[in-house]
PDB file of N, CA and C in Angstrom:
ATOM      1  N   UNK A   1     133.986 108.029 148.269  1.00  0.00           N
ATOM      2  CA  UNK A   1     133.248 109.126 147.673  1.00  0.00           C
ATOM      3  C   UNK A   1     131.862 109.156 148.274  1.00  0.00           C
ATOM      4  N   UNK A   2     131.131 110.064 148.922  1.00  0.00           N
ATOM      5  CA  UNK A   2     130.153 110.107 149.473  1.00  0.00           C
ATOM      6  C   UNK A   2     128.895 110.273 148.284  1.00  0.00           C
ATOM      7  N   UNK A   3     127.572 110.282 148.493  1.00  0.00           N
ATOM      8  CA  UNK A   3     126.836 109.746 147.467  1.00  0.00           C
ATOM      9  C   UNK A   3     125.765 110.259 148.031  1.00  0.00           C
ATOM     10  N   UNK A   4     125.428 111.488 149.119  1.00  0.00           N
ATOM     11  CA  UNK A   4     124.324 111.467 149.650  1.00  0.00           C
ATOM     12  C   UNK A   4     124.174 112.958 149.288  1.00  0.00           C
ATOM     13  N   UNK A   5     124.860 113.541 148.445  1.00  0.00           N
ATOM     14  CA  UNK A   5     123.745 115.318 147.837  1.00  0.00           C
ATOM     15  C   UNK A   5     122.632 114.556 146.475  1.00  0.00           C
ATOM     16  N   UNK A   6     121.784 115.682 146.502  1.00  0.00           N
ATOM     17  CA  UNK A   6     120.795 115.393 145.344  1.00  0.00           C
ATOM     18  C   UNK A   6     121.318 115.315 144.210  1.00  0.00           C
ATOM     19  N   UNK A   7     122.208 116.203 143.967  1.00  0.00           N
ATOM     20  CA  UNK A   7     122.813 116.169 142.621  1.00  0.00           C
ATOM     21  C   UNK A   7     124.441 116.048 142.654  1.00  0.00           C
ATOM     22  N   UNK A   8     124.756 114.411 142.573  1.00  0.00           N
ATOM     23  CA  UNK A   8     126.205 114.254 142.618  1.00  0.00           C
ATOM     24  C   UNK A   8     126.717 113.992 141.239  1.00  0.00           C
ATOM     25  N   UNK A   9     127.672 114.399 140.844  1.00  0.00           N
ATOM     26  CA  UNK A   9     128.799 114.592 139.867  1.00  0.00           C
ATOM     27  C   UNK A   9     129.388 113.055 140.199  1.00  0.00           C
ATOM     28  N   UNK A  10     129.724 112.251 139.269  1.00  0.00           N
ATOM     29  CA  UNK A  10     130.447 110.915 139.203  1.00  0.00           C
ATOM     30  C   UNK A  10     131.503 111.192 138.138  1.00  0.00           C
ATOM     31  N   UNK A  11     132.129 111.929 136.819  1.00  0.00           N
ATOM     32  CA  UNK A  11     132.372 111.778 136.693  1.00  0.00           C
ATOM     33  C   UNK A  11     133.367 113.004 135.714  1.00  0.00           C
ATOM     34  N   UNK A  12     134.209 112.836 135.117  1.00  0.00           N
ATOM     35  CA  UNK A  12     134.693 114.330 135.035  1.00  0.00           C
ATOM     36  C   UNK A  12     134.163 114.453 133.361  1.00  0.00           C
ATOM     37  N   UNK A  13     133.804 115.438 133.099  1.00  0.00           N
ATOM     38  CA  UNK A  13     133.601 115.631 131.392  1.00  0.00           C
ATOM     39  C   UNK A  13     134.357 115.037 130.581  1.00  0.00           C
ATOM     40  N   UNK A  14     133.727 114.561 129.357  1.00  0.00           N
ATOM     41  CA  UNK A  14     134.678 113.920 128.281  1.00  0.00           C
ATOM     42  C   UNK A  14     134.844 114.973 127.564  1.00  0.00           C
ATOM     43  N   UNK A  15     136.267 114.861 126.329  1.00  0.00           N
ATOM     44  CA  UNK A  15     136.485 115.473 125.415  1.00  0.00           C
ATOM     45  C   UNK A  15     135.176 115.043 124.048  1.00  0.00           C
ATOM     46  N   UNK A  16     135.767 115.844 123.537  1.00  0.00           N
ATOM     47  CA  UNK A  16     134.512 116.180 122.057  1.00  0.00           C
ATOM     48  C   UNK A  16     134.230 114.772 121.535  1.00  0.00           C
ATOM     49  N   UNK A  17     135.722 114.251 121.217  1.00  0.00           N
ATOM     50  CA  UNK A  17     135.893 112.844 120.745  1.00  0.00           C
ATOM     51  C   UNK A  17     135.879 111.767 121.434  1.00  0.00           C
ATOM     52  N   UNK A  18     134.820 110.579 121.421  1.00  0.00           N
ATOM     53  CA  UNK A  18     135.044 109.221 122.435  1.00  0.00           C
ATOM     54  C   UNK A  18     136.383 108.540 122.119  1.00  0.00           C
ATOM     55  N   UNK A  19     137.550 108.572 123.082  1.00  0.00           N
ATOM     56  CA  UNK A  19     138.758 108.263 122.573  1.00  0.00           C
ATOM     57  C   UNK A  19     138.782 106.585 122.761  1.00  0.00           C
ATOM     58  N   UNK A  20     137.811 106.176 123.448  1.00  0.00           N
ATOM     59  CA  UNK A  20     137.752 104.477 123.349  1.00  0.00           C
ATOM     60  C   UNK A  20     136.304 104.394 123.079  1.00  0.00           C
ATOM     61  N   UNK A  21     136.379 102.682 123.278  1.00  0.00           N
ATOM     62  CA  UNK A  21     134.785 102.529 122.724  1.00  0.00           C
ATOM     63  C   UNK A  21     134.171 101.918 124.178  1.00  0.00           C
ATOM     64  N   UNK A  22     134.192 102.143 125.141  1.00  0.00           N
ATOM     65  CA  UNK A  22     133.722 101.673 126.379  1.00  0.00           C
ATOM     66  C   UNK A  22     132.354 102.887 126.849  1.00  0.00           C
ATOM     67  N   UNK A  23     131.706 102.718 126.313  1.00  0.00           N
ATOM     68  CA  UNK A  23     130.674 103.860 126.462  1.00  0.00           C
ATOM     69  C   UNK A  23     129.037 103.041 126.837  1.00  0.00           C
ATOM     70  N   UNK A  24     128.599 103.913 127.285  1.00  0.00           N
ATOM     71  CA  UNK A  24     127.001 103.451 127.402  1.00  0.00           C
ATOM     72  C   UNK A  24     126.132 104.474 126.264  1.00  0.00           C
ATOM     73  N   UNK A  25     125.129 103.638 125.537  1.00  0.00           N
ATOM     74  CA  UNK A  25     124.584 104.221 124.344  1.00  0.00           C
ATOM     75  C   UNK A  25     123.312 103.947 124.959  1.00  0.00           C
ATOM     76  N   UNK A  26     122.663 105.047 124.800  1.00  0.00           N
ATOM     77  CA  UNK A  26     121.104 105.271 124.983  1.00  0.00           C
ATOM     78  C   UNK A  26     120.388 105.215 123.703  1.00  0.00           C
ATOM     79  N   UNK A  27     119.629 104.335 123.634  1.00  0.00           N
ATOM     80  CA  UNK A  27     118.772 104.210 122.058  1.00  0.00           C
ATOM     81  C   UNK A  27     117.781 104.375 122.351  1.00  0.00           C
ATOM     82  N   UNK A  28     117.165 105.389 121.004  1.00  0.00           N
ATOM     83  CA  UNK A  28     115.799 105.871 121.275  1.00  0.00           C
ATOM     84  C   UNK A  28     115.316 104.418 120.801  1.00  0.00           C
ATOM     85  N   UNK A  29     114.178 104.399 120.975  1.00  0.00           N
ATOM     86  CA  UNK A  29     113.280 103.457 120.215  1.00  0.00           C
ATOM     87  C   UNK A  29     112.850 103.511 118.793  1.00  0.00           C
ATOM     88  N   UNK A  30     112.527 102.980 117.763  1.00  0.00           N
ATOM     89  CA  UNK A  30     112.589 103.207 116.241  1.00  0.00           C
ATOM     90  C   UNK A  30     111.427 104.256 115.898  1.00  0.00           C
ATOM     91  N   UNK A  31     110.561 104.604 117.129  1.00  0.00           N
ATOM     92  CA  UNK A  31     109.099 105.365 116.987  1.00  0.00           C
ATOM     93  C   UNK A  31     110.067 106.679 117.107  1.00  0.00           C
ATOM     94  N   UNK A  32     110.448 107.162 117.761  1.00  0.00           N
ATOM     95  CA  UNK A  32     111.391 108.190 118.275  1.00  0.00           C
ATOM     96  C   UNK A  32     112.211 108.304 117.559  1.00  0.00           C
ATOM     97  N   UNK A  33     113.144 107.551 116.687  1.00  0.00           N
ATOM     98  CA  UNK A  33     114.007 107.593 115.942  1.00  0.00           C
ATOM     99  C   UNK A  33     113.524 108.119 114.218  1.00  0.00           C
ATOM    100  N   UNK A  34     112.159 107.683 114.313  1.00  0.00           N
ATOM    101  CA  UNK A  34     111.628 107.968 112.855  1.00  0.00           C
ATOM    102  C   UNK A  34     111.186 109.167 112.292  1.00  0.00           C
ATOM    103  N   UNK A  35     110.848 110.005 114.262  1.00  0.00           N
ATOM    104  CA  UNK A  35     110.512 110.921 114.244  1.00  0.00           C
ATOM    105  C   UNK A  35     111.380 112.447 114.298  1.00  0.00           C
ATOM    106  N   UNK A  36     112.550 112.020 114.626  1.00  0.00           N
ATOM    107  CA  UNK A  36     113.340 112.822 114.416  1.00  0.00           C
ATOM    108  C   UNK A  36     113.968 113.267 113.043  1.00  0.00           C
ATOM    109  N   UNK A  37     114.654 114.489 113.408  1.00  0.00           N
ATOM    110  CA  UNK A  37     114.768 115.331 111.984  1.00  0.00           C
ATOM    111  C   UNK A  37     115.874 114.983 112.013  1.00  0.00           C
ATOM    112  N   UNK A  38     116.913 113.581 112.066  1.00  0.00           N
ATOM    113  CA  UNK A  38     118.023 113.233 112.289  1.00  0.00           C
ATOM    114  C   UNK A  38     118.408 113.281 110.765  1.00  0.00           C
ATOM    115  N   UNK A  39     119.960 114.319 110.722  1.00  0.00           N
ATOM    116  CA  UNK A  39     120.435 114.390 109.217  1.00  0.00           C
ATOM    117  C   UNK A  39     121.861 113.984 109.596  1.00  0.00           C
ATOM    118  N   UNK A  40     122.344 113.330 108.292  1.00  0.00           N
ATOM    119  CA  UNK A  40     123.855 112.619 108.380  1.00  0.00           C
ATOM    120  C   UNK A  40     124.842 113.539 109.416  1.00  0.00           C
ATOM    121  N   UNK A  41     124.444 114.399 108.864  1.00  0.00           N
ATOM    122  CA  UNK A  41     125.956 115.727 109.159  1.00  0.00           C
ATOM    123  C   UNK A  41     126.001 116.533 110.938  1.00  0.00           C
ATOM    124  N   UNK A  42     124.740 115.659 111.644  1.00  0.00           N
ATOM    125  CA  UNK A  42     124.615 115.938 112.673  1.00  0.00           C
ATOM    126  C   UNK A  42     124.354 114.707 113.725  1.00  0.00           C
ATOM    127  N   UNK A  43     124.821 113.531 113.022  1.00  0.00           N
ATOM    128  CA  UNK A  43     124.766 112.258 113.589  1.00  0.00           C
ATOM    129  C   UNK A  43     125.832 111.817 114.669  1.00  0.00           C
ATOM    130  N   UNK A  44     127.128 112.298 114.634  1.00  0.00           N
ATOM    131  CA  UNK A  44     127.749 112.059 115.294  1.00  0.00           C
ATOM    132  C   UNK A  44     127.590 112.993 117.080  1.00  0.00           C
ATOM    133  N   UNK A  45     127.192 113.970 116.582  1.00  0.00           N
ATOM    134  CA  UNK A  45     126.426 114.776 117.861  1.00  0.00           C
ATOM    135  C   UNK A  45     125.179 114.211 118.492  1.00  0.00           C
ATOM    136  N   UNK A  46     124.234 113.429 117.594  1.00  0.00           N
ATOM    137  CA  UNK A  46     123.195 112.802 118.145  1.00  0.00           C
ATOM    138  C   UNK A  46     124.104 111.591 119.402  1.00  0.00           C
ATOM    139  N   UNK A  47     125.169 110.526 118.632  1.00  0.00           N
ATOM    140  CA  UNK A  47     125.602 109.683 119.846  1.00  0.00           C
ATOM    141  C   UNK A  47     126.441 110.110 120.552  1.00  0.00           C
ATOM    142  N   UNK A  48     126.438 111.513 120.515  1.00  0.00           N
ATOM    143  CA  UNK A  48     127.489 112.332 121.641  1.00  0.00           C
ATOM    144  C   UNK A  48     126.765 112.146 122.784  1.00  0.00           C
ATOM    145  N   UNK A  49     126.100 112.740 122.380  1.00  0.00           N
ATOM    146  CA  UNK A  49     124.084 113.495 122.801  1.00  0.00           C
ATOM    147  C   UNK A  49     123.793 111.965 123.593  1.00  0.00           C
ATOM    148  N   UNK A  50     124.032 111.076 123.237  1.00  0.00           N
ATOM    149  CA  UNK A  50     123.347 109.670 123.600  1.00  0.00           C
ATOM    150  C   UNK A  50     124.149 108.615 124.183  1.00  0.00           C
ATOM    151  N   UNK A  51     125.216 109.252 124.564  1.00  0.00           N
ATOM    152  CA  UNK A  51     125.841 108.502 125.049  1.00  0.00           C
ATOM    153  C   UNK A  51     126.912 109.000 126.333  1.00  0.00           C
ATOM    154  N   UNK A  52     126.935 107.921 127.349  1.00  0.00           N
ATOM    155  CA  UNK A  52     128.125 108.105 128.934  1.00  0.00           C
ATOM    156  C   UNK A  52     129.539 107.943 128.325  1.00  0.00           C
ATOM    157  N   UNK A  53     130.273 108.028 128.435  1.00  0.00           N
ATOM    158  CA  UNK A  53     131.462 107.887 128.506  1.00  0.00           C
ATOM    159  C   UNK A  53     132.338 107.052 129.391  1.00  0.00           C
ATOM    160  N   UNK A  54     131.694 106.264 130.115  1.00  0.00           N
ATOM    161  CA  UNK A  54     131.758 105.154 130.558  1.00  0.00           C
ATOM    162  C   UNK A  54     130.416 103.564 130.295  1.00  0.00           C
ATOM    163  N   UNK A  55     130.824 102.891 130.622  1.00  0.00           N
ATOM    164  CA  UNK A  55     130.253 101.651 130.084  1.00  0.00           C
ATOM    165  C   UNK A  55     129.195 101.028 131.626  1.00  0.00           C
ATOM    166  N   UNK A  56     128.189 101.292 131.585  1.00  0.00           N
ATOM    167  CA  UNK A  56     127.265 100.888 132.744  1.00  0.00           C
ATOM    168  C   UNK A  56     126.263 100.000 132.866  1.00  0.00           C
ATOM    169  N   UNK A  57     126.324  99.024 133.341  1.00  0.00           N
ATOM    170  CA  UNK A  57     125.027  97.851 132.983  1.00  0.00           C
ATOM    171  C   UNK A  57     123.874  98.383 133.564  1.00  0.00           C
ATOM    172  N   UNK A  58     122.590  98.270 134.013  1.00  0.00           N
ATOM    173  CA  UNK A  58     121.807  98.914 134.277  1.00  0.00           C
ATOM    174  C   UNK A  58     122.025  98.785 136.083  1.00  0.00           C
ATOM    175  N   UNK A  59     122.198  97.531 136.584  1.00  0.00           N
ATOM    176  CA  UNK A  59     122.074  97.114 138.114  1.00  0.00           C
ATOM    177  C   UNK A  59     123.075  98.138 138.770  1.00  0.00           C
ATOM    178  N   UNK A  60     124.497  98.482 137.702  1.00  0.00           N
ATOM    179  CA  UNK A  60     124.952  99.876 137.947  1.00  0.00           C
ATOM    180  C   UNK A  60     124.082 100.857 138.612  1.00  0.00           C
ATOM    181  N   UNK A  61     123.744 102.056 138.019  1.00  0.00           N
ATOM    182  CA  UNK A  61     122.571 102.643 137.491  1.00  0.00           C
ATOM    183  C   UNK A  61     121.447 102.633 138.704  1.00  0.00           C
ATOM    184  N   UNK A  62     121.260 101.560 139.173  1.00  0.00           N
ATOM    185  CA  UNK A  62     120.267 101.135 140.113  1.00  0.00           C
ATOM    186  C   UNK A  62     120.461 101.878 141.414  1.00  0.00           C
ATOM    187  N   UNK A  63     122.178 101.699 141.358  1.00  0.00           N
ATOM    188  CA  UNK A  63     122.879 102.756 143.043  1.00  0.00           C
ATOM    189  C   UNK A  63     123.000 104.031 142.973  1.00  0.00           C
ATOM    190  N   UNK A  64     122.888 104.549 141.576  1.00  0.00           N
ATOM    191  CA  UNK A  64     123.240 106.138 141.889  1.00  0.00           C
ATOM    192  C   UNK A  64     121.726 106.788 143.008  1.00  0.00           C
ATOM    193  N   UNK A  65     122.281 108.074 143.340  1.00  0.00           N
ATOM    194  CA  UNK A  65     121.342 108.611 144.111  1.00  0.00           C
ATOM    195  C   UNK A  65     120.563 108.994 142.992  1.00  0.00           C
ATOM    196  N   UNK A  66     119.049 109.133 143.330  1.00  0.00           N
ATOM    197  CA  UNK A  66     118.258 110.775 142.293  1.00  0.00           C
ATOM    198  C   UNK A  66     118.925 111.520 142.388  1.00  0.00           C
ATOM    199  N   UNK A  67     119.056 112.350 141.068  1.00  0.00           N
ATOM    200  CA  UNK A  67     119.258 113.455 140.667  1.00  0.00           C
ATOM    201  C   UNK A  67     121.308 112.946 140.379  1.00  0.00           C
ATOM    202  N   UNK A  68     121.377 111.994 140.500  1.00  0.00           N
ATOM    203  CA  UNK A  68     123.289 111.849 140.145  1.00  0.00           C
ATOM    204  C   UNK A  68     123.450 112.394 138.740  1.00  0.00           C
ATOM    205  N   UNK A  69     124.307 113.252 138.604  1.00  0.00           N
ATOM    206  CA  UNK A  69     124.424 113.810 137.550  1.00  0.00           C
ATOM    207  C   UNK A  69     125.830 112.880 136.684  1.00  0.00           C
ATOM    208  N   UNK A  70     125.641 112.638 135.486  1.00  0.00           N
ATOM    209  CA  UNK A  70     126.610 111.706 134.506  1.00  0.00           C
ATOM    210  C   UNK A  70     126.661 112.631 133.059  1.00  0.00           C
ATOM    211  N   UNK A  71     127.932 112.901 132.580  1.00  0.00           N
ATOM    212  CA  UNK A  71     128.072 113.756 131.746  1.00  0.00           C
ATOM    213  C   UNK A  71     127.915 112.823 130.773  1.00  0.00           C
ATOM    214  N   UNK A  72     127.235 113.501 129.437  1.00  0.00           N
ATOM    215  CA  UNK A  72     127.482 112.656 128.182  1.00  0.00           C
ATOM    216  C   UNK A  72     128.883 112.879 127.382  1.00  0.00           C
ATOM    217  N   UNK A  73     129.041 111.857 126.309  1.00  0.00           N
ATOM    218  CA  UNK A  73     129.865 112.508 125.657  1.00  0.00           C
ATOM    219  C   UNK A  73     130.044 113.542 124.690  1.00  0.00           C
ATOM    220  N   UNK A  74     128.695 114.667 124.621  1.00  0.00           N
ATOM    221  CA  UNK A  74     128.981 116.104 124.287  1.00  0.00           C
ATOM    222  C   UNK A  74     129.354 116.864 125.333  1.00  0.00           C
ATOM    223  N   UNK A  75     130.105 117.482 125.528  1.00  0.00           N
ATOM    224  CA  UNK A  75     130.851 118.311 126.495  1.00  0.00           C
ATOM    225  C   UNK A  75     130.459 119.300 126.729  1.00  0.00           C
ATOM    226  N   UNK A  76     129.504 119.607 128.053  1.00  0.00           N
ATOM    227  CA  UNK A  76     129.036 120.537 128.743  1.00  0.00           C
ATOM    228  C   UNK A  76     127.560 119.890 128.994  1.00  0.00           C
ATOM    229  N   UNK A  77     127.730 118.738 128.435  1.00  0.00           N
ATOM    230  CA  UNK A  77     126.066 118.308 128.512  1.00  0.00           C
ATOM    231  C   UNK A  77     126.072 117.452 129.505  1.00  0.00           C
ATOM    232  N   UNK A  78     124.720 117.613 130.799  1.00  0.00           N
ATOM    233  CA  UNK A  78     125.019 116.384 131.954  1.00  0.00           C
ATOM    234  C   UNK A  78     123.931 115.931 131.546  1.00  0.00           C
ATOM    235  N   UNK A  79     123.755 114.544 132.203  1.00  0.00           N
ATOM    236  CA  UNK A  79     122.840 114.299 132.123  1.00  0.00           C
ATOM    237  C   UNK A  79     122.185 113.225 133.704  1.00  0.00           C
ATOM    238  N   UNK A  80     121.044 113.491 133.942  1.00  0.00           N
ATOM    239  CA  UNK A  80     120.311 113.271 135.438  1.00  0.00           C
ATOM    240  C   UNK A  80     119.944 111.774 135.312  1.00  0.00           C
ATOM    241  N   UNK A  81     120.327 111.029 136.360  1.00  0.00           N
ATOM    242  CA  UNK A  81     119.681 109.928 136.376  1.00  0.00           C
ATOM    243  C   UNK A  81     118.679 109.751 137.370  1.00  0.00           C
ATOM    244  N   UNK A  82     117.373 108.972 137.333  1.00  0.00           N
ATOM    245  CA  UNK A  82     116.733 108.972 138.229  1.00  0.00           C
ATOM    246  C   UNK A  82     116.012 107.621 138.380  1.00  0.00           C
ATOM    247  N   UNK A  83     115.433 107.334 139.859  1.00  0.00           N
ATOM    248  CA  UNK A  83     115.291 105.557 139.829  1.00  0.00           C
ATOM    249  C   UNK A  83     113.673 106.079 140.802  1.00  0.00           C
ATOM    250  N   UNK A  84     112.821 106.352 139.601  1.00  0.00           N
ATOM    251  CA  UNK A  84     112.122 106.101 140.285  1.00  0.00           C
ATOM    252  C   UNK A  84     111.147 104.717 140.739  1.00  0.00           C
ATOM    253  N   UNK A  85     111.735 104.035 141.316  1.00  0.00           N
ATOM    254  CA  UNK A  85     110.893 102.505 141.558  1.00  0.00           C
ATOM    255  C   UNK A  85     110.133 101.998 140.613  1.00  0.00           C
ATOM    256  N   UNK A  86     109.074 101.675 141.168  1.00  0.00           N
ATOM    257  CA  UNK A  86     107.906 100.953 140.176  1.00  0.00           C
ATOM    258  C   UNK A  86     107.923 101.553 138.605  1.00  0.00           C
ATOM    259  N   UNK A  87     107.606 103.063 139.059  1.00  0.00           N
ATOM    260  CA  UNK A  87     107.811 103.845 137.689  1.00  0.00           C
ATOM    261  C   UNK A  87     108.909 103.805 136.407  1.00  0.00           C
ATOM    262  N   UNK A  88     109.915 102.995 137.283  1.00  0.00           N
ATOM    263  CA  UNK A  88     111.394 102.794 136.596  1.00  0.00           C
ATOM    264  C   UNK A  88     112.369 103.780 136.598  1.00  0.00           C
ATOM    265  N   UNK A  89     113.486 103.607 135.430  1.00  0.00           N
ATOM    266  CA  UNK A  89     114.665 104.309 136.212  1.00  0.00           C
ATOM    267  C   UNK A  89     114.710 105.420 134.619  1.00  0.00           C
ATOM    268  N   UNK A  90     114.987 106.480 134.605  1.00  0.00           N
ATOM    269  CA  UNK A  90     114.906 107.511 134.027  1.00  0.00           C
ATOM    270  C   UNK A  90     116.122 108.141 133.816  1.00  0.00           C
ATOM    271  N   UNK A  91     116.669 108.706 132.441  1.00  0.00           N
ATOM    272  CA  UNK A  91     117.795 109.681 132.029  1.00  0.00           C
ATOM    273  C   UNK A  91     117.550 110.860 131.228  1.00  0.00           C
ATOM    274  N   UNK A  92     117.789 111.751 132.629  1.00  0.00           N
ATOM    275  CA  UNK A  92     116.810 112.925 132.125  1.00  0.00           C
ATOM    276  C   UNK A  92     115.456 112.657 132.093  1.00  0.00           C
ATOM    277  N   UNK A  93     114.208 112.849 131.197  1.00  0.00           N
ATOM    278  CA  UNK A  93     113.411 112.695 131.460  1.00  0.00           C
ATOM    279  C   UNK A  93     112.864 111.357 130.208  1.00  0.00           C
ATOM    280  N   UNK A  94     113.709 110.705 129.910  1.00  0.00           N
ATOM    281  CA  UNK A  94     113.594 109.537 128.756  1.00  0.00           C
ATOM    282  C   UNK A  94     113.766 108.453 129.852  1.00  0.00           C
ATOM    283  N   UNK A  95     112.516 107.584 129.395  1.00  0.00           N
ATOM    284  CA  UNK A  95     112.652 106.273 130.907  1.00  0.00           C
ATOM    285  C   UNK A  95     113.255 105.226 129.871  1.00  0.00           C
ATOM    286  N   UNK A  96     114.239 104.294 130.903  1.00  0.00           N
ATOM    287  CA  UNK A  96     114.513 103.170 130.255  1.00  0.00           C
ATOM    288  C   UNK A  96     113.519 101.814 129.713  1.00  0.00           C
ATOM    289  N   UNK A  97     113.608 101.363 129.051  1.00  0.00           N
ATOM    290  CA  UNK A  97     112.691 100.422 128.742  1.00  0.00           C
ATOM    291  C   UNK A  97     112.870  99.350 128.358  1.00  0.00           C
ATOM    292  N   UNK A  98     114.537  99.239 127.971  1.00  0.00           N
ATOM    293  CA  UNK A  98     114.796  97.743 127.633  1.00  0.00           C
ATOM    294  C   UNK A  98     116.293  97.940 128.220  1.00  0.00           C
ATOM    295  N   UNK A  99     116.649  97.365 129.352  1.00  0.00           N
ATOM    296  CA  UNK A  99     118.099  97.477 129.987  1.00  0.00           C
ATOM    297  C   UNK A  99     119.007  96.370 129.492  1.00  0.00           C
ATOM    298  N   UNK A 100     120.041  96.648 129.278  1.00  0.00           N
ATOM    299  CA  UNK A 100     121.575  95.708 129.242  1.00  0.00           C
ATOM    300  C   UNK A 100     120.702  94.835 127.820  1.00  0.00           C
ATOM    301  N   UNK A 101     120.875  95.638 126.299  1.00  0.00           N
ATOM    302  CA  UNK A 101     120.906  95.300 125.176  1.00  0.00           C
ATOM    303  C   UNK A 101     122.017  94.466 124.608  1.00  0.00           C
ATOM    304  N   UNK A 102     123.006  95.078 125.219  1.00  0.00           N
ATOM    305  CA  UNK A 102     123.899  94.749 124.495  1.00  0.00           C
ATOM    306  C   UNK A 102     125.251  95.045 125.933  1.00  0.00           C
ATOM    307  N   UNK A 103     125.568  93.627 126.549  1.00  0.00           N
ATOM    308  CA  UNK A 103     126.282  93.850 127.850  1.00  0.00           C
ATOM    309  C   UNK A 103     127.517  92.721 127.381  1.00  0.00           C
ATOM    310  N   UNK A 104     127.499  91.745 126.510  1.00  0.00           N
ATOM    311  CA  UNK A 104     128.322  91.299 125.583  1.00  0.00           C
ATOM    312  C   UNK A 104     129.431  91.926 125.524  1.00  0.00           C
ATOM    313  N   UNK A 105     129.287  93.366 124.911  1.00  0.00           N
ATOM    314  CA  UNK A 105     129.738  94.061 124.591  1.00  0.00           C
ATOM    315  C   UNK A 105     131.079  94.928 125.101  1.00  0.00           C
ATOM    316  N   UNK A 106     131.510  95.444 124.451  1.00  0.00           N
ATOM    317  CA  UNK A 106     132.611  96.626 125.285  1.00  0.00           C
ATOM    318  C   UNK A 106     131.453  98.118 124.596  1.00  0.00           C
ATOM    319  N   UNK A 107     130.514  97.935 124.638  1.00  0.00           N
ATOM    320  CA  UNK A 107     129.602  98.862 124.411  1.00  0.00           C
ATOM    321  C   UNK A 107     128.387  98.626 125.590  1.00  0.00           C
ATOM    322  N   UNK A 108     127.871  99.378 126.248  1.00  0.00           N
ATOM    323  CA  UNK A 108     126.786  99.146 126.940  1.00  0.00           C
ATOM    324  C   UNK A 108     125.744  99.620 126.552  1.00  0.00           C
ATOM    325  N   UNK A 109     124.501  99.114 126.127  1.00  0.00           N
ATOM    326  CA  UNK A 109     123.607  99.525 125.508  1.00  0.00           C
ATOM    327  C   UNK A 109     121.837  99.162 126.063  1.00  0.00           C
ATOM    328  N   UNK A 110     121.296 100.913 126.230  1.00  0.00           N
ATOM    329  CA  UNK A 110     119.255 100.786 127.104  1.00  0.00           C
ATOM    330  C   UNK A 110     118.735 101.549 125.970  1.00  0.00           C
ATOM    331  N   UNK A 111     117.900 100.766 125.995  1.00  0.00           N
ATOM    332  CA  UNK A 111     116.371 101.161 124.808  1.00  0.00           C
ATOM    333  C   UNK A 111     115.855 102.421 125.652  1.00  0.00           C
ATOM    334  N   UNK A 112     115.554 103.404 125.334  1.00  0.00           N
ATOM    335  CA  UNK A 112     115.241 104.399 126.025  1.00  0.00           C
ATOM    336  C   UNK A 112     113.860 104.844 125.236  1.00  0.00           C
ATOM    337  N   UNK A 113     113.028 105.904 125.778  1.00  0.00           N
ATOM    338  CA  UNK A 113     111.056 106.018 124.970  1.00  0.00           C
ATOM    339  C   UNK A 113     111.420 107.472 124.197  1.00  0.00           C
ATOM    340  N   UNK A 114     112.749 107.906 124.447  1.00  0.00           N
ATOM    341  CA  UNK A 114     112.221 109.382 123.927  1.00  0.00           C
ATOM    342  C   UNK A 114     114.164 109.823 123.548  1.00  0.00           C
ATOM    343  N   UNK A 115     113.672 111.348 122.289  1.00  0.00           N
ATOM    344  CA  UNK A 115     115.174 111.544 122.517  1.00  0.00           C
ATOM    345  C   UNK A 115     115.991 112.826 123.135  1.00  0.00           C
ATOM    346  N   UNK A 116     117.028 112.903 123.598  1.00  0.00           N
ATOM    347  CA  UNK A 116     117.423 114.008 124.080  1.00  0.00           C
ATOM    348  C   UNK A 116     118.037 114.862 123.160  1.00  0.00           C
ATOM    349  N   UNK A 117     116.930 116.139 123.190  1.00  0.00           N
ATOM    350  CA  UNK A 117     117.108 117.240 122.270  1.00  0.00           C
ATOM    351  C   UNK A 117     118.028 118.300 122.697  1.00  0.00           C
TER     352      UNK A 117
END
């Protein structure tokens, strides 16, 4: 698979429902989290919203090109990864800040600064 347009597609859209639990979860931080108008009945769209549909440690992550596009698991929603060096590595425009939380796991889990609205 070649890897050298700005904006490459890795992976094909998920359905509505995560049919396994092998996913990567983006967590806002609890400042971000407190601040949101997050209500029960729209929670499961928030970790749609917040989550790959595949399971990625961060050193993953490290190879995509800028601009690799990775769908979440709400459907129609992509989302951009970007590595900018020193500055760090970015999804969409929420930078990572605490990588491979939770790599234990059959869940993959990055502390992220902000949330995707």
């Amino acid at each position: 698979m070649g890897l050298s347009s700005s904006s490459t597609c890795l992976m094909e859209p998920p359905t509505l429902y995560i049919a396994h639990v092998h996913i990567t979860f983006l967590m806002p931080n609890d400042d971000k989290l407190s601040e949101s108008p997050l209500r029960s009945d729209l929670l499961h769209q928030f970790i749609l919203r917040h989550s790959i549909p595949t399971p990625l440690v961060y050193n993953n992550m490290l190879h995509f090109p800028n601009g690799t596009l990775v769908p979440s698991s709400l459907p129609g929603r992509m989302l951009s990864i970007t590595n900018s060096g020193k500055s760090g590595m970015f999804v969409n425009n929420a930078k990572i800040v605490t990588s491979n939380v939770c790599v234990n796991s059959l869940i993959k889990c990055h502390g992220i600064r902000s949330l995707f609205l």
